[in-house]
C-alpha atoms as a PDB file:
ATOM      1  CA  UNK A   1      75.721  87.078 115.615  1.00  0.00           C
ATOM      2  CA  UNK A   2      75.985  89.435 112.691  1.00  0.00           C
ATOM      3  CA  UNK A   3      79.110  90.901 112.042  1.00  0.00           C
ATOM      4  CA  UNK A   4      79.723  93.191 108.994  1.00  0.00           C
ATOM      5  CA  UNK A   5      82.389  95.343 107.501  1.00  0.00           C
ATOM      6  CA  UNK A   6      82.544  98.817 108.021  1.00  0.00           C
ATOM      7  CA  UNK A   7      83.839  99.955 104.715  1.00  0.00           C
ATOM      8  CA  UNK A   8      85.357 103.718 105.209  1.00  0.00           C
ATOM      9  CA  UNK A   9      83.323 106.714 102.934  1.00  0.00           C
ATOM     10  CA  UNK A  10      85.713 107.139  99.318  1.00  0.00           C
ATOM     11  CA  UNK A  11      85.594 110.142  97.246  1.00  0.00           C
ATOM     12  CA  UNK A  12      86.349 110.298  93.857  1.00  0.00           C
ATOM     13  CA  UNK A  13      89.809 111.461  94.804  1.00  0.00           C
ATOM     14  CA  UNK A  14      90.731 108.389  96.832  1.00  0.00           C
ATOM     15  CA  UNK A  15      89.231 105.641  93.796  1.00  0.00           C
ATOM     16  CA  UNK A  16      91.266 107.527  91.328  1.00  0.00           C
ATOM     17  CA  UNK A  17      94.804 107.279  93.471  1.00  0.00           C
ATOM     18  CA  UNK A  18      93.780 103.801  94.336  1.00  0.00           C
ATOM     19  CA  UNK A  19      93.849 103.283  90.521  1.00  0.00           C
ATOM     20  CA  UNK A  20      96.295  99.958  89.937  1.00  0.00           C
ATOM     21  CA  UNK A  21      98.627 101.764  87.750  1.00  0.00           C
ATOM     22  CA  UNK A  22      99.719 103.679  91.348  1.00  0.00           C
ATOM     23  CA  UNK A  23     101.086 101.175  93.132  1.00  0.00           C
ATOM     24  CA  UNK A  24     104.691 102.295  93.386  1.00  0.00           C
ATOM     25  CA  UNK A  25     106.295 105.390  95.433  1.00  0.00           C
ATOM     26  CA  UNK A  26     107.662 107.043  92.139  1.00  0.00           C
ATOM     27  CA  UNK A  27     104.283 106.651  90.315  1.00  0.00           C
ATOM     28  CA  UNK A  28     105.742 104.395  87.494  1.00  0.00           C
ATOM     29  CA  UNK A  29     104.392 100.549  86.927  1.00  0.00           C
ATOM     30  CA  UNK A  30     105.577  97.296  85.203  1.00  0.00           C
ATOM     31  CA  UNK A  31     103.861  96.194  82.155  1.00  0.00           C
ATOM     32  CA  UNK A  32     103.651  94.438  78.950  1.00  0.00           C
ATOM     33  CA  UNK A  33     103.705  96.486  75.928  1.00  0.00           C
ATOM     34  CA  UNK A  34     103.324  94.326  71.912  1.00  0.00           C
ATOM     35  CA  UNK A  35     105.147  95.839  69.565  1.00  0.00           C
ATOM     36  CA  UNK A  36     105.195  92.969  66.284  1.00  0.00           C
ATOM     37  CA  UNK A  37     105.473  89.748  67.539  1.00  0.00           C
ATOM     38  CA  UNK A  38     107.499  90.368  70.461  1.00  0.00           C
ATOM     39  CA  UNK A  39     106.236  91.593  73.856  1.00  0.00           C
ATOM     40  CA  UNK A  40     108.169  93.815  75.771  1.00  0.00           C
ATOM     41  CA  UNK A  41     107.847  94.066  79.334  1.00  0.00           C
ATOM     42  CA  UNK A  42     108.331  97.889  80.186  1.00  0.00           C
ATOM     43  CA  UNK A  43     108.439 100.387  83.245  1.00  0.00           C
ATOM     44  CA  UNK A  44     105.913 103.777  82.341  1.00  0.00           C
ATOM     45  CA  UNK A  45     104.553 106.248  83.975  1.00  0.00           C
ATOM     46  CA  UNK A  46     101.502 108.447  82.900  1.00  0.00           C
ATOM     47  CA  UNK A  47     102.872 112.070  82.952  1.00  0.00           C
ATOM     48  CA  UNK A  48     100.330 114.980  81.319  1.00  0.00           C
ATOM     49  CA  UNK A  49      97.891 112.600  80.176  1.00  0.00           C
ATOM     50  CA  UNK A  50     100.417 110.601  77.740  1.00  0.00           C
ATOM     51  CA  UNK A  51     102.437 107.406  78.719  1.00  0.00           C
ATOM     52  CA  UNK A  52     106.639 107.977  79.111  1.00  0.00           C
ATOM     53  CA  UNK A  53     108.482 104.591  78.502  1.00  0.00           C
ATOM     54  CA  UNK A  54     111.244 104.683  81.312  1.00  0.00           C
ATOM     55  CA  UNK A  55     112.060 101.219  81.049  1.00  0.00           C
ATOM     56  CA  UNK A  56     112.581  98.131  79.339  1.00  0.00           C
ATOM     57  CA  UNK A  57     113.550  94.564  80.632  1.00  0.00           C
ATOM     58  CA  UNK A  58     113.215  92.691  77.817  1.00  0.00           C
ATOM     59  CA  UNK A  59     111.056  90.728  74.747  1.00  0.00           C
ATOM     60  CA  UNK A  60     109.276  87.816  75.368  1.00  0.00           C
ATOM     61  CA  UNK A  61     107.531  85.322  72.401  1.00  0.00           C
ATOM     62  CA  UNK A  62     104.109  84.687  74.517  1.00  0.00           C
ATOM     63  CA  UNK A  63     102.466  87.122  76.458  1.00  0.00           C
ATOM     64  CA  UNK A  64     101.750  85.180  79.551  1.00  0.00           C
ATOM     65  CA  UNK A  65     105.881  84.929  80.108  1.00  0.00           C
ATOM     66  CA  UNK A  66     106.083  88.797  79.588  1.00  0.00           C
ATOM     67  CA  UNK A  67     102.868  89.643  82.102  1.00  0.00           C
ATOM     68  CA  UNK A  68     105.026  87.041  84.627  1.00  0.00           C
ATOM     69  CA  UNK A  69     107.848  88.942  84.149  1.00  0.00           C
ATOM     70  CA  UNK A  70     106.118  91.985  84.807  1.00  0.00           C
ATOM     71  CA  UNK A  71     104.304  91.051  87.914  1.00  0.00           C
ATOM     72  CA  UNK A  72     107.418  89.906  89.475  1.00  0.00           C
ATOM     73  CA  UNK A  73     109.466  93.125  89.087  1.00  0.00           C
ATOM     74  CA  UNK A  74     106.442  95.271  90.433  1.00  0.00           C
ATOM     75  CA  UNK A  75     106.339  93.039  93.134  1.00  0.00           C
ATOM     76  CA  UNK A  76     110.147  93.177  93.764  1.00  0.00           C
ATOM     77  CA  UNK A  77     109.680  97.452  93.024  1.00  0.00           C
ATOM     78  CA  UNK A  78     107.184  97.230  95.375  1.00  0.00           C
ATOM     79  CA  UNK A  79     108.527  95.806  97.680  1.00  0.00           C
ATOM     80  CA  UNK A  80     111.578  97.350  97.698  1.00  0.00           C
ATOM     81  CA  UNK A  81     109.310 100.948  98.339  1.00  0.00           C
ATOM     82  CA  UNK A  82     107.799  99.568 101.550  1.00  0.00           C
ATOM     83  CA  UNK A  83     110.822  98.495 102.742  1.00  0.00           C
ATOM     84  CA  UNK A  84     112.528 102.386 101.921  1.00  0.00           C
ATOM     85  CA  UNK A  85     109.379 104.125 103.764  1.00  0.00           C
ATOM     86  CA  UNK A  86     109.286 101.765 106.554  1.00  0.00           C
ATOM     87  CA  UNK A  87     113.216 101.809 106.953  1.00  0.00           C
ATOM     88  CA  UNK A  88     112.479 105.708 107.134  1.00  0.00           C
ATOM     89  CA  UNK A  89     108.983 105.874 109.309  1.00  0.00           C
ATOM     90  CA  UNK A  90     111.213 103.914 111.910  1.00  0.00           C
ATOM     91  CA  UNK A  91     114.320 106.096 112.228  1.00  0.00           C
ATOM     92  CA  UNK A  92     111.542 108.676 112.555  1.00  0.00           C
ATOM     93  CA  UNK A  93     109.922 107.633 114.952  1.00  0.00           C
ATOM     94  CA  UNK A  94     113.508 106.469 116.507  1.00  0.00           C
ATOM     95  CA  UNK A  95     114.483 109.841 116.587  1.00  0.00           C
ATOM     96  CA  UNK A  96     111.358 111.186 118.138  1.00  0.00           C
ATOM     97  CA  UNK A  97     111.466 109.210 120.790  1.00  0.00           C
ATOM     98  CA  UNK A  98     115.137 110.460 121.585  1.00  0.00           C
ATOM     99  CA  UNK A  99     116.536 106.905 120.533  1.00  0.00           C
ATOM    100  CA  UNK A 100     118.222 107.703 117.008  1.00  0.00           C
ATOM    101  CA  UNK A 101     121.354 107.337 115.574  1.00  0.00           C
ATOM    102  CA  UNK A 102     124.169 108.760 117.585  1.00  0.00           C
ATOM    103  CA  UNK A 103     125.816 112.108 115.952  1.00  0.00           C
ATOM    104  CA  UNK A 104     129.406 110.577 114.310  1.00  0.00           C
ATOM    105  CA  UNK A 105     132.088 112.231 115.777  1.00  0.00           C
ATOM    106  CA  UNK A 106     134.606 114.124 113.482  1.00  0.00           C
ATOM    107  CA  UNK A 107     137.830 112.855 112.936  1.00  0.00           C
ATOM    108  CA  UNK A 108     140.950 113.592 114.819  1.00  0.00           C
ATOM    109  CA  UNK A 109     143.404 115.446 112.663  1.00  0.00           C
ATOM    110  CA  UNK A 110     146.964 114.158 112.663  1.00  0.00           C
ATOM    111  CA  UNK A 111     149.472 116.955 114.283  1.00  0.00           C
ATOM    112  CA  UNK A 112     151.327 118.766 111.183  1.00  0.00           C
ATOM    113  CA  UNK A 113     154.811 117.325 110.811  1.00  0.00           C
ATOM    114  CA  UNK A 114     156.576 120.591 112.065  1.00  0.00           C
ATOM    115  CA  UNK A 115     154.602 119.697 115.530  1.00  0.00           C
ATOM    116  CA  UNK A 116     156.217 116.124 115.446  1.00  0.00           C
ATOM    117  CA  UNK A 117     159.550 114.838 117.845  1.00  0.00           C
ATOM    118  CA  UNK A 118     162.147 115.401 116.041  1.00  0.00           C
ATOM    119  CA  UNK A 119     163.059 111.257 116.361  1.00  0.00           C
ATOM    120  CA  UNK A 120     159.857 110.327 114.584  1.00  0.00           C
ATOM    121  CA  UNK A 121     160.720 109.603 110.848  1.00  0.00           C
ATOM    122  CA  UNK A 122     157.913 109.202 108.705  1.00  0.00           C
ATOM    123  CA  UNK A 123     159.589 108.384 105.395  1.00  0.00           C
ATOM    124  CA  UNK A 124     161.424 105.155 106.979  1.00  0.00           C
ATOM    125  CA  UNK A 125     159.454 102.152 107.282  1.00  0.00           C
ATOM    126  CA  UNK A 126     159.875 100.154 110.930  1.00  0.00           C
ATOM    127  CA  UNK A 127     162.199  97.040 110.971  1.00  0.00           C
END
C-alpha cells in the first residue's frame, strides 16, 4: 500500500511569511545578538528593511547559554500568542453560537440621602 503526502501548492508569498523570523503574532523574535565578548539575548523585529532592537534580557559569556535563553522565551512568547488567539477564536465562536458571555448588568444606584427615612443615620456606626 502506498501512501504519500499531499503537500499543498506554496507561492512565493506563503515561503516568505513562513520565514522563521515570523513566528510570533506581533512580528518580533528572540535572538542572540554579540556585541564584544558578551552575548546578548534580544527581542527585534525587521521594520523597513532594517532590524529595531525592542528588547533585551540579558548578557551571557557562551553563546550556547544565550541561544537557550532565547529559544525558551520565544517558546514561552509563543506560546503565550496561541493561547491569546485561541482564548479569542473560542469566545467567537461562543458568541456565534448564541452561548457567550452574559451582558453584566449595571449597578443599582444607592437612593440620594434626601430620599432616605428620616431614622436612618449614616454617619453613626451600628452598636
Amino acid at each position: 500500500m502506498d501512501v504519500r503526502l499531499k503537500w499543498p501548492a506554496l507561492s512565493v508569498y506563503s515561503l516568505v511569511s513562513m520565514a522563521y523570523r515570523n513566528y510570533t503574532a506581533d512580528g518580533s523574535y528572540w535572538t542572540v545578538r554579540k556585541q564584544g565578548s558578551v552575548y546578548w539575548v534580544a527581542r527585534m523585529r525587521r521594520v523597513n528593511g532594517s532590524y529595531e532592537w525592542l528588547d533585551t534580557w540579558g548578557g551571557y559569556e557562551r553563546a550556547g547559554a544565550a541561544a537557550g535563553a532565547a529559544a525558551q522565551l520565544a517558546y514561552n512568547q509563543a506560546r503565550e500568542d496561541v493561547l491569546k488567539e485561541l482564548v479569542g477564536n473560542l469566545h467567537t465562536a461562543l458568541d456565534r453560537a448564541g452561548l457567550g458571555a452574559l451582558p453584566t448588568p449595571a449597578p443599582v444606584k444607592p437612593p440620594a440621602r434626601s430620599e432616605l427615612p428620616a431614622a436612618v443615620d449614616l454617619d453613626d456606626p451600628e452598636d
